[in-house]
PDB file of N, CA and C in Angstrom:
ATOM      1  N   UNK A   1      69.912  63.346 126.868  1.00  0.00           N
ATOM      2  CA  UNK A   1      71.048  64.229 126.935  1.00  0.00           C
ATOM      3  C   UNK A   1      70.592  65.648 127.252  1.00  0.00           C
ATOM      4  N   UNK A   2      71.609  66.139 127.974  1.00  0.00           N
ATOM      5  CA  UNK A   2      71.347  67.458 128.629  1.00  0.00           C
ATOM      6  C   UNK A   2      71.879  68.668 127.472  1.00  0.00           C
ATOM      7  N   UNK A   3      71.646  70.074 126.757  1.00  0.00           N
ATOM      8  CA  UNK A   3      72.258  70.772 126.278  1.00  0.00           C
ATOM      9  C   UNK A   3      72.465  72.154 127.368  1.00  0.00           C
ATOM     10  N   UNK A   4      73.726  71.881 127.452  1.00  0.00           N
ATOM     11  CA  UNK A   4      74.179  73.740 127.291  1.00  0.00           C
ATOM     12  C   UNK A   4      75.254  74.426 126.985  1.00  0.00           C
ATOM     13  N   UNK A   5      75.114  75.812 127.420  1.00  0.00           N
ATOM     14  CA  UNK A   5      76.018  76.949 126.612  1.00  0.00           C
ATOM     15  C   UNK A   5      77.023  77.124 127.648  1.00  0.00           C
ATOM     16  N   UNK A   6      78.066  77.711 127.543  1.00  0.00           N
ATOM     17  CA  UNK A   6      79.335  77.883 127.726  1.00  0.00           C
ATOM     18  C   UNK A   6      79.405  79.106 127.104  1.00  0.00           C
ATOM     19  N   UNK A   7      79.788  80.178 127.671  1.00  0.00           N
ATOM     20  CA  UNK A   7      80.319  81.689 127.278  1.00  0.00           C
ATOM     21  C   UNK A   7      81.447  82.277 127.574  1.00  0.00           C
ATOM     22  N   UNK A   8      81.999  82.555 127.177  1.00  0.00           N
ATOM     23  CA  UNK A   8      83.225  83.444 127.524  1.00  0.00           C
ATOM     24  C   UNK A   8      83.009  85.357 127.109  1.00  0.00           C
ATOM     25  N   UNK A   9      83.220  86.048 128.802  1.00  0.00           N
ATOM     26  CA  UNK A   9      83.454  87.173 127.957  1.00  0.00           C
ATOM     27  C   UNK A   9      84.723  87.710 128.680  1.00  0.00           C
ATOM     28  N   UNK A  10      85.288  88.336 127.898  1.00  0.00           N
ATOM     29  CA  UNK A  10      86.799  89.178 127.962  1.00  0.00           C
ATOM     30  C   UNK A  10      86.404  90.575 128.561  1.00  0.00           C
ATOM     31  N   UNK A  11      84.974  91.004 128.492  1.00  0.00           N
ATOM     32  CA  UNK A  11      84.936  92.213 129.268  1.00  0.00           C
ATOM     33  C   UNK A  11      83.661  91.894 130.004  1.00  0.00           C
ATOM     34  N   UNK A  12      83.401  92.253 130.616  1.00  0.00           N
ATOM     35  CA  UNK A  12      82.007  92.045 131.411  1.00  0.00           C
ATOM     36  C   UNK A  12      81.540  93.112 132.605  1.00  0.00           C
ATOM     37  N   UNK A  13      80.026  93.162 132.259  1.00  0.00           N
ATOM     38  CA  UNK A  13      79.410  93.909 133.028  1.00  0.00           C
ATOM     39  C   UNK A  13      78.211  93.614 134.298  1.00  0.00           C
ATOM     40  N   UNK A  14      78.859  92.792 134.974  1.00  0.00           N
ATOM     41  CA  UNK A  14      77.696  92.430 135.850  1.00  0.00           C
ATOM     42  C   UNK A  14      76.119  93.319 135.885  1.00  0.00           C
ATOM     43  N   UNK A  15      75.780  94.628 135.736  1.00  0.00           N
ATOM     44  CA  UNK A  15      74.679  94.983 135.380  1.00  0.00           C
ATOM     45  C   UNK A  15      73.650  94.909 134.535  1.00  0.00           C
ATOM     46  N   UNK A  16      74.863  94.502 133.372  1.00  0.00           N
ATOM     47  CA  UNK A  16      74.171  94.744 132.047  1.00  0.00           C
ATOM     48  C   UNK A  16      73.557  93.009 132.064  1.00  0.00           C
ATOM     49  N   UNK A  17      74.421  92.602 132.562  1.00  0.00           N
ATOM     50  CA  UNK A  17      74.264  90.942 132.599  1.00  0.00           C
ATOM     51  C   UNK A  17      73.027  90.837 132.825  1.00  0.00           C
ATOM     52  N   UNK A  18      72.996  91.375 134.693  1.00  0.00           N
ATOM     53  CA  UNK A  18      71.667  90.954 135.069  1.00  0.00           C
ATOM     54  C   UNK A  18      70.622  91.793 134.729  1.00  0.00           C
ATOM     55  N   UNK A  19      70.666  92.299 133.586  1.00  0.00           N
ATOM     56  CA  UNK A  19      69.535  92.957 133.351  1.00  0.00           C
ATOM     57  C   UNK A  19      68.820  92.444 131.628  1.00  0.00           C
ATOM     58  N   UNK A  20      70.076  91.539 131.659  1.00  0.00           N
ATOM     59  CA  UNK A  20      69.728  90.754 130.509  1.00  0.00           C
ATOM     60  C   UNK A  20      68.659  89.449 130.702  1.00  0.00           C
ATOM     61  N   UNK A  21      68.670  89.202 132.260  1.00  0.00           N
ATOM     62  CA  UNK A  21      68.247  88.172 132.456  1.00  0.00           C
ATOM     63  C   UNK A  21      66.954  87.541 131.738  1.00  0.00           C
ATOM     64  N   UNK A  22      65.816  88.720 131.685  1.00  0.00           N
ATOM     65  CA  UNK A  22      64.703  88.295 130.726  1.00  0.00           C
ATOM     66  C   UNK A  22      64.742  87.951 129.423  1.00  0.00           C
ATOM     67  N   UNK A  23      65.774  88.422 128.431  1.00  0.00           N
ATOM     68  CA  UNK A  23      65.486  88.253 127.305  1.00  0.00           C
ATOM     69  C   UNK A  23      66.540  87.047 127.283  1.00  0.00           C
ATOM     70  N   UNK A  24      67.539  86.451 128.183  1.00  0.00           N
ATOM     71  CA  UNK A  24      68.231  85.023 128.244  1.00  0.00           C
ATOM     72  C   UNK A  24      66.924  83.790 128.575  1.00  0.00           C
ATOM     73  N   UNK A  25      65.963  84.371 129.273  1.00  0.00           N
ATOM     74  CA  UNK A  25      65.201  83.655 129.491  1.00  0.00           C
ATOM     75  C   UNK A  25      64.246  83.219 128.343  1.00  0.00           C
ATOM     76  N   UNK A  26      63.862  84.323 127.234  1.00  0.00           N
ATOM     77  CA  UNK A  26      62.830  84.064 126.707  1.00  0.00           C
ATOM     78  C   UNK A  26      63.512  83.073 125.227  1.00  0.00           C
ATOM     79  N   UNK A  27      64.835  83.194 125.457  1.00  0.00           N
ATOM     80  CA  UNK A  27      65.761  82.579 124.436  1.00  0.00           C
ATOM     81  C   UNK A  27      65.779  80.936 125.108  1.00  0.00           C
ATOM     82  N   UNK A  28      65.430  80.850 126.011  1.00  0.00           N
ATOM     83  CA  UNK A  28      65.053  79.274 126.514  1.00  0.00           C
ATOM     84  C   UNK A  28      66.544  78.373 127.194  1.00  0.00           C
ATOM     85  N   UNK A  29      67.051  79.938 128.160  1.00  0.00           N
ATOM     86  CA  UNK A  29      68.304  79.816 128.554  1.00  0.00           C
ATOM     87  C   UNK A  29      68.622  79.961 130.085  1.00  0.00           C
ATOM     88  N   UNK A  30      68.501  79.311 130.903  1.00  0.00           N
ATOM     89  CA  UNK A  30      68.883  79.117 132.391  1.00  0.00           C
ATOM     90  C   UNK A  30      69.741  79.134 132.997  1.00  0.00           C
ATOM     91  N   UNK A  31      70.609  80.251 133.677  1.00  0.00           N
ATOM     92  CA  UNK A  31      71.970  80.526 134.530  1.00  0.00           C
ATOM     93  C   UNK A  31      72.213  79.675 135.281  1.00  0.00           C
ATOM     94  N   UNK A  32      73.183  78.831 135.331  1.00  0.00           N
ATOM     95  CA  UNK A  32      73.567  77.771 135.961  1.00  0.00           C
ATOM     96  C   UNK A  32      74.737  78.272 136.883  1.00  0.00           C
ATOM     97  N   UNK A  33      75.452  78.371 136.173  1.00  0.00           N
ATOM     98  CA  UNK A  33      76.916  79.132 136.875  1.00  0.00           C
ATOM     99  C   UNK A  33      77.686  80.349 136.223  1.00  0.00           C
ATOM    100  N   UNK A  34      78.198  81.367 136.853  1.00  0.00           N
ATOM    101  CA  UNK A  34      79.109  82.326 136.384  1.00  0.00           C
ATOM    102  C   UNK A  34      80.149  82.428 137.186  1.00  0.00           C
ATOM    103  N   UNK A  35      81.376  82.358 136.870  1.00  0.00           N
ATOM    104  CA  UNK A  35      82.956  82.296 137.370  1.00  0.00           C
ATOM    105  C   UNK A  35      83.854  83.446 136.590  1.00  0.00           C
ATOM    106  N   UNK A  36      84.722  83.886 137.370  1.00  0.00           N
ATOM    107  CA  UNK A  36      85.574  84.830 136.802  1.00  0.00           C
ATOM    108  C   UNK A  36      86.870  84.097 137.034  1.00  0.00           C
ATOM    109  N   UNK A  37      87.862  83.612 135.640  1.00  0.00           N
ATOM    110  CA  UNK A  37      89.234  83.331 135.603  1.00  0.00           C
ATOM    111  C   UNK A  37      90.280  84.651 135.908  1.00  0.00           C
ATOM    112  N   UNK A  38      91.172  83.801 136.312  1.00  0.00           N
ATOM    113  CA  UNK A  38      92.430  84.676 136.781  1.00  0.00           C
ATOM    114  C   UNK A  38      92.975  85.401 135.798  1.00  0.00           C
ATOM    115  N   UNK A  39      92.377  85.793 134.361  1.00  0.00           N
ATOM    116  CA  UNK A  39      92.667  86.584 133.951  1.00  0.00           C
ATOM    117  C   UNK A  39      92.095  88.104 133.398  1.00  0.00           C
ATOM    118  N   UNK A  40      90.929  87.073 134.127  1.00  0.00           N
ATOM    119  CA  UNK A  40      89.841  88.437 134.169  1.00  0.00           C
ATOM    120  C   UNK A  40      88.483  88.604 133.499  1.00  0.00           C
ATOM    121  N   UNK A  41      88.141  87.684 132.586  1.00  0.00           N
ATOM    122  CA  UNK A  41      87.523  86.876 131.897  1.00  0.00           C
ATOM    123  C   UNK A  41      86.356  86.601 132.683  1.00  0.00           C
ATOM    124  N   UNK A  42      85.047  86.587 132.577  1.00  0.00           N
ATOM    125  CA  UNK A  42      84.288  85.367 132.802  1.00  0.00           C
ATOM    126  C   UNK A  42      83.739  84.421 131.788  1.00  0.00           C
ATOM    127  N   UNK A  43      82.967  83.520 132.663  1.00  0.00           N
ATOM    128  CA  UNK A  43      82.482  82.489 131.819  1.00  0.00           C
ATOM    129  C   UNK A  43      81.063  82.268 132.677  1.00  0.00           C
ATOM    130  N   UNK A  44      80.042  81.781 132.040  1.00  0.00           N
ATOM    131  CA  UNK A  44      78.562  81.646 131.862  1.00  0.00           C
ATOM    132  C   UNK A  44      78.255  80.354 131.916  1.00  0.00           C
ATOM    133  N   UNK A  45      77.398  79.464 132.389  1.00  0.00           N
ATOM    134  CA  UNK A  45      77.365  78.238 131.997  1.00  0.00           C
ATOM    135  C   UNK A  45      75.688  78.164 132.004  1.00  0.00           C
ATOM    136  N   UNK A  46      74.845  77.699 130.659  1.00  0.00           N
ATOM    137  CA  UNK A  46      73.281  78.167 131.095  1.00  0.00           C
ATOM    138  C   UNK A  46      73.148  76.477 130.546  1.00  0.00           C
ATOM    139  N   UNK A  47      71.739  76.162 130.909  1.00  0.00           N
ATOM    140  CA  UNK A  47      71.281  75.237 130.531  1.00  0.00           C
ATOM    141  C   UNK A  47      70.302  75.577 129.275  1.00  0.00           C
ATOM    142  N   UNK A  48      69.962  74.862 128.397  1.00  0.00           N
ATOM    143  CA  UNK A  48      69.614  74.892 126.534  1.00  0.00           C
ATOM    144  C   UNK A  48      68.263  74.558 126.712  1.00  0.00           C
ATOM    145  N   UNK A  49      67.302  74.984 127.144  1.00  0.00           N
ATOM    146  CA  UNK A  49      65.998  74.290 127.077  1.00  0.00           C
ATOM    147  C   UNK A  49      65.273  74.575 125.305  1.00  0.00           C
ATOM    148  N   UNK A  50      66.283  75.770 124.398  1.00  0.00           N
ATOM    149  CA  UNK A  50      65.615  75.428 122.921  1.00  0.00           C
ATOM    150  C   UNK A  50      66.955  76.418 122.084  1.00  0.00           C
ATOM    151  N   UNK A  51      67.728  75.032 121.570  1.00  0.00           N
ATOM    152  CA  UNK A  51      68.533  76.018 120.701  1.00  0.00           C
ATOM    153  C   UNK A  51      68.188  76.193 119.649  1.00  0.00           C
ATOM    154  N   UNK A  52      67.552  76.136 119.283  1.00  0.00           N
ATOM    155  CA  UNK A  52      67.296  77.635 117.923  1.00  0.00           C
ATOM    156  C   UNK A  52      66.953  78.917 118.459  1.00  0.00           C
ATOM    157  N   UNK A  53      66.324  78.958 119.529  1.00  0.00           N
ATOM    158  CA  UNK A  53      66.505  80.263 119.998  1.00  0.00           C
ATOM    159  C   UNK A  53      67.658  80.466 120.897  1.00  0.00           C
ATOM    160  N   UNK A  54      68.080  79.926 121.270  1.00  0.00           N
ATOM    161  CA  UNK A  54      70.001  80.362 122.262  1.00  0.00           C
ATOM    162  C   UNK A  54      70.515  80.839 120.679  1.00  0.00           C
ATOM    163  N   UNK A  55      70.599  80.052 120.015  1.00  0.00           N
ATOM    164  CA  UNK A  55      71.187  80.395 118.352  1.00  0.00           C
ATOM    165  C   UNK A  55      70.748  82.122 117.982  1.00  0.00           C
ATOM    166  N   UNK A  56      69.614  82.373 118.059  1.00  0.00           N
ATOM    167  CA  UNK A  56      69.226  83.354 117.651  1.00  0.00           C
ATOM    168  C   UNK A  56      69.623  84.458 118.545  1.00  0.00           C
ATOM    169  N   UNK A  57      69.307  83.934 119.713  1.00  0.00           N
ATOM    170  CA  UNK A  57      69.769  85.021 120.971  1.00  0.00           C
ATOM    171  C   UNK A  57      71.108  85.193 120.310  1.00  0.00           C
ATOM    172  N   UNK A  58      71.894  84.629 120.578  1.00  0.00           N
ATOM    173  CA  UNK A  58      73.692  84.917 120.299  1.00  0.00           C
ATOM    174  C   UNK A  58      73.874  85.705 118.932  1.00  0.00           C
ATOM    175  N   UNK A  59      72.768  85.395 117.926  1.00  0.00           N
ATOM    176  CA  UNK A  59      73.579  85.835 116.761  1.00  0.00           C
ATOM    177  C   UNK A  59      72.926  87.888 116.942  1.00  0.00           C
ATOM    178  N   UNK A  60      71.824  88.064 117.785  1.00  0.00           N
ATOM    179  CA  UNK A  60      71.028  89.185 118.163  1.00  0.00           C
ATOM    180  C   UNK A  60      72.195  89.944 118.644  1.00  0.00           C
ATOM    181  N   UNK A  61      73.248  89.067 119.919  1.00  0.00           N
ATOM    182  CA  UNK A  61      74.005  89.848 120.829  1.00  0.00           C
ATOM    183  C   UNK A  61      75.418  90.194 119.435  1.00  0.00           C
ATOM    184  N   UNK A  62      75.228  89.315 118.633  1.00  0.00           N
ATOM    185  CA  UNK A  62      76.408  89.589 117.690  1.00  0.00           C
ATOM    186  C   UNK A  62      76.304  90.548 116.986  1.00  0.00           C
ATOM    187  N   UNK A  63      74.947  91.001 116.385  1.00  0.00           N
ATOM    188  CA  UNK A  63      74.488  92.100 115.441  1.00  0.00           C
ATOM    189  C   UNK A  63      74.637  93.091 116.087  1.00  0.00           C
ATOM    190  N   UNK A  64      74.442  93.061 117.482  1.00  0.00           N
ATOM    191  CA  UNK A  64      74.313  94.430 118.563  1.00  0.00           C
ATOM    192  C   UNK A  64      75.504  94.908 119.173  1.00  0.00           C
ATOM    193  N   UNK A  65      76.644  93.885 119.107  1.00  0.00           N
ATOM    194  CA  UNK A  65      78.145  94.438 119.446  1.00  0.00           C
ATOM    195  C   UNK A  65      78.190  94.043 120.519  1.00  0.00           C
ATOM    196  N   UNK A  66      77.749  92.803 120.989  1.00  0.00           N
ATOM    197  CA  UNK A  66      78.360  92.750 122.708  1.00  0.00           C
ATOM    198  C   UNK A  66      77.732  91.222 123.029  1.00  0.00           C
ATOM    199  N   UNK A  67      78.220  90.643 121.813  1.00  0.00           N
ATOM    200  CA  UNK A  67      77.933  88.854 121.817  1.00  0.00           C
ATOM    201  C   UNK A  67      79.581  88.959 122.667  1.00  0.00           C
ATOM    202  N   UNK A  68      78.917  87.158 123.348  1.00  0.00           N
ATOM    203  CA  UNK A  68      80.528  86.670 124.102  1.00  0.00           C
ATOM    204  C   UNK A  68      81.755  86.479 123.255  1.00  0.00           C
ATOM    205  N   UNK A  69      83.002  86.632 124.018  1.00  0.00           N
ATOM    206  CA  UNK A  69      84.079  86.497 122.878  1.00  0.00           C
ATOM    207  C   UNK A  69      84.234  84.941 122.796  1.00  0.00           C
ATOM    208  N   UNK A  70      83.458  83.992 123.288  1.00  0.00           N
ATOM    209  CA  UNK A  70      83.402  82.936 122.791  1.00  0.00           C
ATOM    210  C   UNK A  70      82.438  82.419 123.055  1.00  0.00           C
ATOM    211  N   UNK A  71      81.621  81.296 122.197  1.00  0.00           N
ATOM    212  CA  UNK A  71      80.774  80.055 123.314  1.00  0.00           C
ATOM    213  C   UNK A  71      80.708  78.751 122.134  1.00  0.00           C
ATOM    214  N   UNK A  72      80.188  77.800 123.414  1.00  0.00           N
ATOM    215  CA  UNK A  72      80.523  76.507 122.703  1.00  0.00           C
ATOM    216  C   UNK A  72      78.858  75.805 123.183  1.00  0.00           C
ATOM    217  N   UNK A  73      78.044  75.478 122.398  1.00  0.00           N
ATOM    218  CA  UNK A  73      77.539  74.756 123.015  1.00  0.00           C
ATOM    219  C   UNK A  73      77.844  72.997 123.754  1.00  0.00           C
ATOM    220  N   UNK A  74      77.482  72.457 124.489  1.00  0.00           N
ATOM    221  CA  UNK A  74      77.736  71.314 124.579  1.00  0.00           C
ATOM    222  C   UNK A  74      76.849  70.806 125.279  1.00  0.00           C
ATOM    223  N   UNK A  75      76.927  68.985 125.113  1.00  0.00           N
ATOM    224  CA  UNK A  75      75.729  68.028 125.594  1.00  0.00           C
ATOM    225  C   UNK A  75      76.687  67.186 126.486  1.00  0.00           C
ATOM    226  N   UNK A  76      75.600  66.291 127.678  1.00  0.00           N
ATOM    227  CA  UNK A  76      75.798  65.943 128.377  1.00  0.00           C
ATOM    228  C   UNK A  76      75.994  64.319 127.846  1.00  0.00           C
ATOM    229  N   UNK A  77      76.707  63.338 127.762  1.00  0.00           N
ATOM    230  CA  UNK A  77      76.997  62.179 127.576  1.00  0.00           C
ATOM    231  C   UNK A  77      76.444  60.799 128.363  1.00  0.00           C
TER     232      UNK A  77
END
């Protein structure tokens, strides 16, 4: 089975994003896809190569004020 993350953010900064890219990486997290909904929203889709650290990453972006307004992890069936 495959793991990954699913993000939602309600505000977003394409800069800040990609400048996050190293420390998504060292969290054992791979950009798969990013889409923006029609309401303005995006969403993230990374692949999980180690969640305890995606875990840790997220709870880092939570302490720091600018975790996603949602995510879900999920596995592949």
């Amino acid at each position: 089975m495959t793991r990954q993350l699913l993000l939602r953010h309600d505000s977003f900064d394409q800069a800040a994003h990609d400048a996050g890219a190293e420390d998504r990486a060292a969290a054992g997290l791979t950009q798969l896809q990013l889409w923006r909904d029609d309401t303005g929203g995006h969403w993230a889709l990374f692949s999980v190569n180690d969640a305890t650290r995606a875990k840790a990453w997220l709870d880092k972006a939570a302490s720091l004020g600018h975790a996603p307004s949602e995510h879900h992890f999920l596995e592949t069936l």
